[in-house]
Protein backbone atom coordinates (compact mmCIF):
# COMPACT_ATOMS: atom_id res chain seq x y z
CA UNK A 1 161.49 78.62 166.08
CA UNK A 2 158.79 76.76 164.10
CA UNK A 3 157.60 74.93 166.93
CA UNK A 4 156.78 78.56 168.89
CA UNK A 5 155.30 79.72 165.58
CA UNK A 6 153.02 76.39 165.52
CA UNK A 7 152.38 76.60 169.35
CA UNK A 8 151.37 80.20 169.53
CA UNK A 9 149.16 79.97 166.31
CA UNK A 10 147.40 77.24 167.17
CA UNK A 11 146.56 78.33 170.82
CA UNK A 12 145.83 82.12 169.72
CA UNK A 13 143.98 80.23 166.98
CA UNK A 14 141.61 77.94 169.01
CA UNK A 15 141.02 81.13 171.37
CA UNK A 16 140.02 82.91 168.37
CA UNK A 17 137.70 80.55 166.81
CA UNK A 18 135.60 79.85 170.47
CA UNK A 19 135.27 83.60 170.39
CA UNK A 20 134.05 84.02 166.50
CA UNK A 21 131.83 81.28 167.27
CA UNK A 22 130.23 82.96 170.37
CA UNK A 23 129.71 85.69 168.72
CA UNK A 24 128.52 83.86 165.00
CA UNK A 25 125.51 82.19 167.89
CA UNK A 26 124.02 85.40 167.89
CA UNK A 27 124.92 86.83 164.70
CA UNK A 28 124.87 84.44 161.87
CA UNK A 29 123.26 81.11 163.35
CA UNK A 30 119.55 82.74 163.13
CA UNK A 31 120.19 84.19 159.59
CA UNK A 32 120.92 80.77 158.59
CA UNK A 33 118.27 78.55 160.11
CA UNK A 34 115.54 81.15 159.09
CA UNK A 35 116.98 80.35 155.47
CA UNK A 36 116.72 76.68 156.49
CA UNK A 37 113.61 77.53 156.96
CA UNK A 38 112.56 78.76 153.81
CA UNK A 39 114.52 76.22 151.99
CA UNK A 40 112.84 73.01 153.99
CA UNK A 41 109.84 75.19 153.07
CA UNK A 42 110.45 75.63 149.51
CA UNK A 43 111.59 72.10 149.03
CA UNK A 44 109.02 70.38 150.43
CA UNK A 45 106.26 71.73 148.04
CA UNK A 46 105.29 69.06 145.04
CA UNK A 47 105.62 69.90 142.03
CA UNK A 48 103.98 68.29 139.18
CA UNK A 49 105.30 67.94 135.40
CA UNK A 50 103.18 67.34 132.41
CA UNK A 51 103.94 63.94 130.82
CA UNK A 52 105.83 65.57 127.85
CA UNK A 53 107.77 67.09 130.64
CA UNK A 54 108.49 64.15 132.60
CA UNK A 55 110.18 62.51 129.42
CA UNK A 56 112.27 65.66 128.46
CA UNK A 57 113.88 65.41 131.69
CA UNK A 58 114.76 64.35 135.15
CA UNK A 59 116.02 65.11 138.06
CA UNK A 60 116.58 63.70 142.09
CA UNK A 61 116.84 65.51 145.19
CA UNK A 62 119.50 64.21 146.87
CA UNK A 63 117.67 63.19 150.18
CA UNK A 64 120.85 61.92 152.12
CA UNK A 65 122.76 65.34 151.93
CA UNK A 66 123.72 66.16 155.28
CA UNK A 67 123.43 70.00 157.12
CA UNK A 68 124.15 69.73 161.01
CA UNK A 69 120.88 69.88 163.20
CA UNK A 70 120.37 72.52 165.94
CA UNK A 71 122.33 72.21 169.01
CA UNK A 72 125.84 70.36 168.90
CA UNK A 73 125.75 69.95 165.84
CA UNK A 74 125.83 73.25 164.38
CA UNK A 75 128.35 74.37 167.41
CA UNK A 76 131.15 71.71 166.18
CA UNK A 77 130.51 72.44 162.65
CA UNK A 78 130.78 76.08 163.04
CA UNK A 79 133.79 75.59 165.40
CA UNK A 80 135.55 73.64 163.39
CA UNK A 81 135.37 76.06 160.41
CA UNK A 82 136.03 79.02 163.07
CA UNK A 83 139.13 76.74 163.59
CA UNK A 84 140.77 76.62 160.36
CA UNK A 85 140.34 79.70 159.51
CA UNK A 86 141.59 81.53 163.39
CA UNK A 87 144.74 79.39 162.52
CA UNK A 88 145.23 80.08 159.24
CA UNK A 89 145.68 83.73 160.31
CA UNK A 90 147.25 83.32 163.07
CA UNK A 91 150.13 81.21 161.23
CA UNK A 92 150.21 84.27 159.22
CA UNK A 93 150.18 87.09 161.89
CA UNK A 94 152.67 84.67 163.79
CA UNK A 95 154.86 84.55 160.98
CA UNK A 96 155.19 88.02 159.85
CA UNK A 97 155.35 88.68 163.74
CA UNK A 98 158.55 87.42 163.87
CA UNK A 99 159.97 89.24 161.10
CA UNK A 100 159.95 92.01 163.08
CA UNK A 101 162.40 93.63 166.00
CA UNK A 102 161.95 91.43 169.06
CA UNK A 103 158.66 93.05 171.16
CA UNK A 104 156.49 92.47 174.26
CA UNK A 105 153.24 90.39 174.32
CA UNK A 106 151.29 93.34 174.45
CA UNK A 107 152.39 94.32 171.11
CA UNK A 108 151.26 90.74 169.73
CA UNK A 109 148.04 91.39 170.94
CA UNK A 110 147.22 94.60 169.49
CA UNK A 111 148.43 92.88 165.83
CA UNK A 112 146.32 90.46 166.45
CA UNK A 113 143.11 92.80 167.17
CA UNK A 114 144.11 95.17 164.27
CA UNK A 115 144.40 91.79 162.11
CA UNK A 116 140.73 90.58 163.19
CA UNK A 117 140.11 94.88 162.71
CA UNK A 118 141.50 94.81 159.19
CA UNK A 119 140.05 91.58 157.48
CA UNK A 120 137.20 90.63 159.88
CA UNK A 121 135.60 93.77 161.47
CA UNK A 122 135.86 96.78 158.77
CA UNK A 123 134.38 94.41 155.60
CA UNK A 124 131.35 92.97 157.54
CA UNK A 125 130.66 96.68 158.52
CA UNK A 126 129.95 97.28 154.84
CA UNK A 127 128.71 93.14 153.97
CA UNK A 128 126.64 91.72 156.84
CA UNK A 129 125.71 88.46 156.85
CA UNK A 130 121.96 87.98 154.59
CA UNK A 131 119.89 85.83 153.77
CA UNK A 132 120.22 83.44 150.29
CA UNK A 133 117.64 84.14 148.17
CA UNK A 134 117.57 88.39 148.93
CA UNK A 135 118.78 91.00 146.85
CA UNK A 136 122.76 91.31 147.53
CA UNK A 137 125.35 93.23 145.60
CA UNK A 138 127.23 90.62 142.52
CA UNK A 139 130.02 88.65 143.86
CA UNK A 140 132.71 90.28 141.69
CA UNK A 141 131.59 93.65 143.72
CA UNK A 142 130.98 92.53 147.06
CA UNK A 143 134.82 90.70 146.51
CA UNK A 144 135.88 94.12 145.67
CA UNK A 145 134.34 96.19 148.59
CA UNK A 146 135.74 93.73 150.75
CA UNK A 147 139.47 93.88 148.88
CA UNK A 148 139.56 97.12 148.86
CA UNK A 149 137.83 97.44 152.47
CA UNK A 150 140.84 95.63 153.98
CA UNK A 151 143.52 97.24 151.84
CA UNK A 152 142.68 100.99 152.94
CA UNK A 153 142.31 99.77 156.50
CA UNK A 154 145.52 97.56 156.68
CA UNK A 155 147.33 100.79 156.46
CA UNK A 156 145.39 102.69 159.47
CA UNK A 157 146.00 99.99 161.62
């Protein structure tokens, strides 16, 4: 029974995650290299300190950080994120799934699309994707809206 579990989250999974990803290329992707941009932007400006200031303190940028370059790079990395997460859920949709009387297919599908409804769809309705650096609601509420975004849609769906 595991082993079906396992199977059927990790293909429904992997399905999910090439889909989120299509969709997070037209979505997300640009929000995030136009930050890029601003960052590269912002970090490459020189900045001087006085000597006083030079022996009060220090500090490095870390010039061997790594952030995926444009193309397959960003894909895979965004895949492979996609990919934890798709299966994480699905283990759980699969699991509770099987709690229940036995069912068609069809009925596992339309869990699965209120699921990706419920916790994916509803919040980001409310919380789309912005930019770092704008004005954006504290974490503490945007974590709310999104708790309580998913627990009055759970029930509806």
């Amino acid at each position: 029974m595991f082993k079906r579990i396992a199977q059927t989250a990790g293909f429904t999974g992997l399905l999910a995650a090439l889909l989120l990803t299509v969709l997070q290329s037209f979505w997300v992707v640009p929000l995030i290299q136009q930050a890029e941009t601003y960052e590269n932007a912002f970090a490459e400006q020189v900045h001087e300190h006085a000597d006083g200031a030079a022996a009060e303190h220090s500090h490095t940028h870390d010039e061997a950080a790594w952030e995926p370059e444009n193309g397959w790079q960003r894909v895979l990395s965004t895949t492979g994120g996609n990919l934890v997460v798709a299966v994480g859920f699905a283990l759980m949709l699969a699991g509770l799934y099987t709690l229940r009387a036995p069912g068609r297919t069809v009925q596992g599908v339309w869990w699965g699309l209120a699921g990706f409804a419920v916790f994916v769809l509803a919040p980001t309705l409310g919380l789309p994707p912005e930019l770092p650096g704008t004005a954006a609601a504290e974490l503490s509420q945007r974590q709310a809206w999104w708790i309580g975004t998913a627990a009055s849609t759970g029930p509806g769906a």
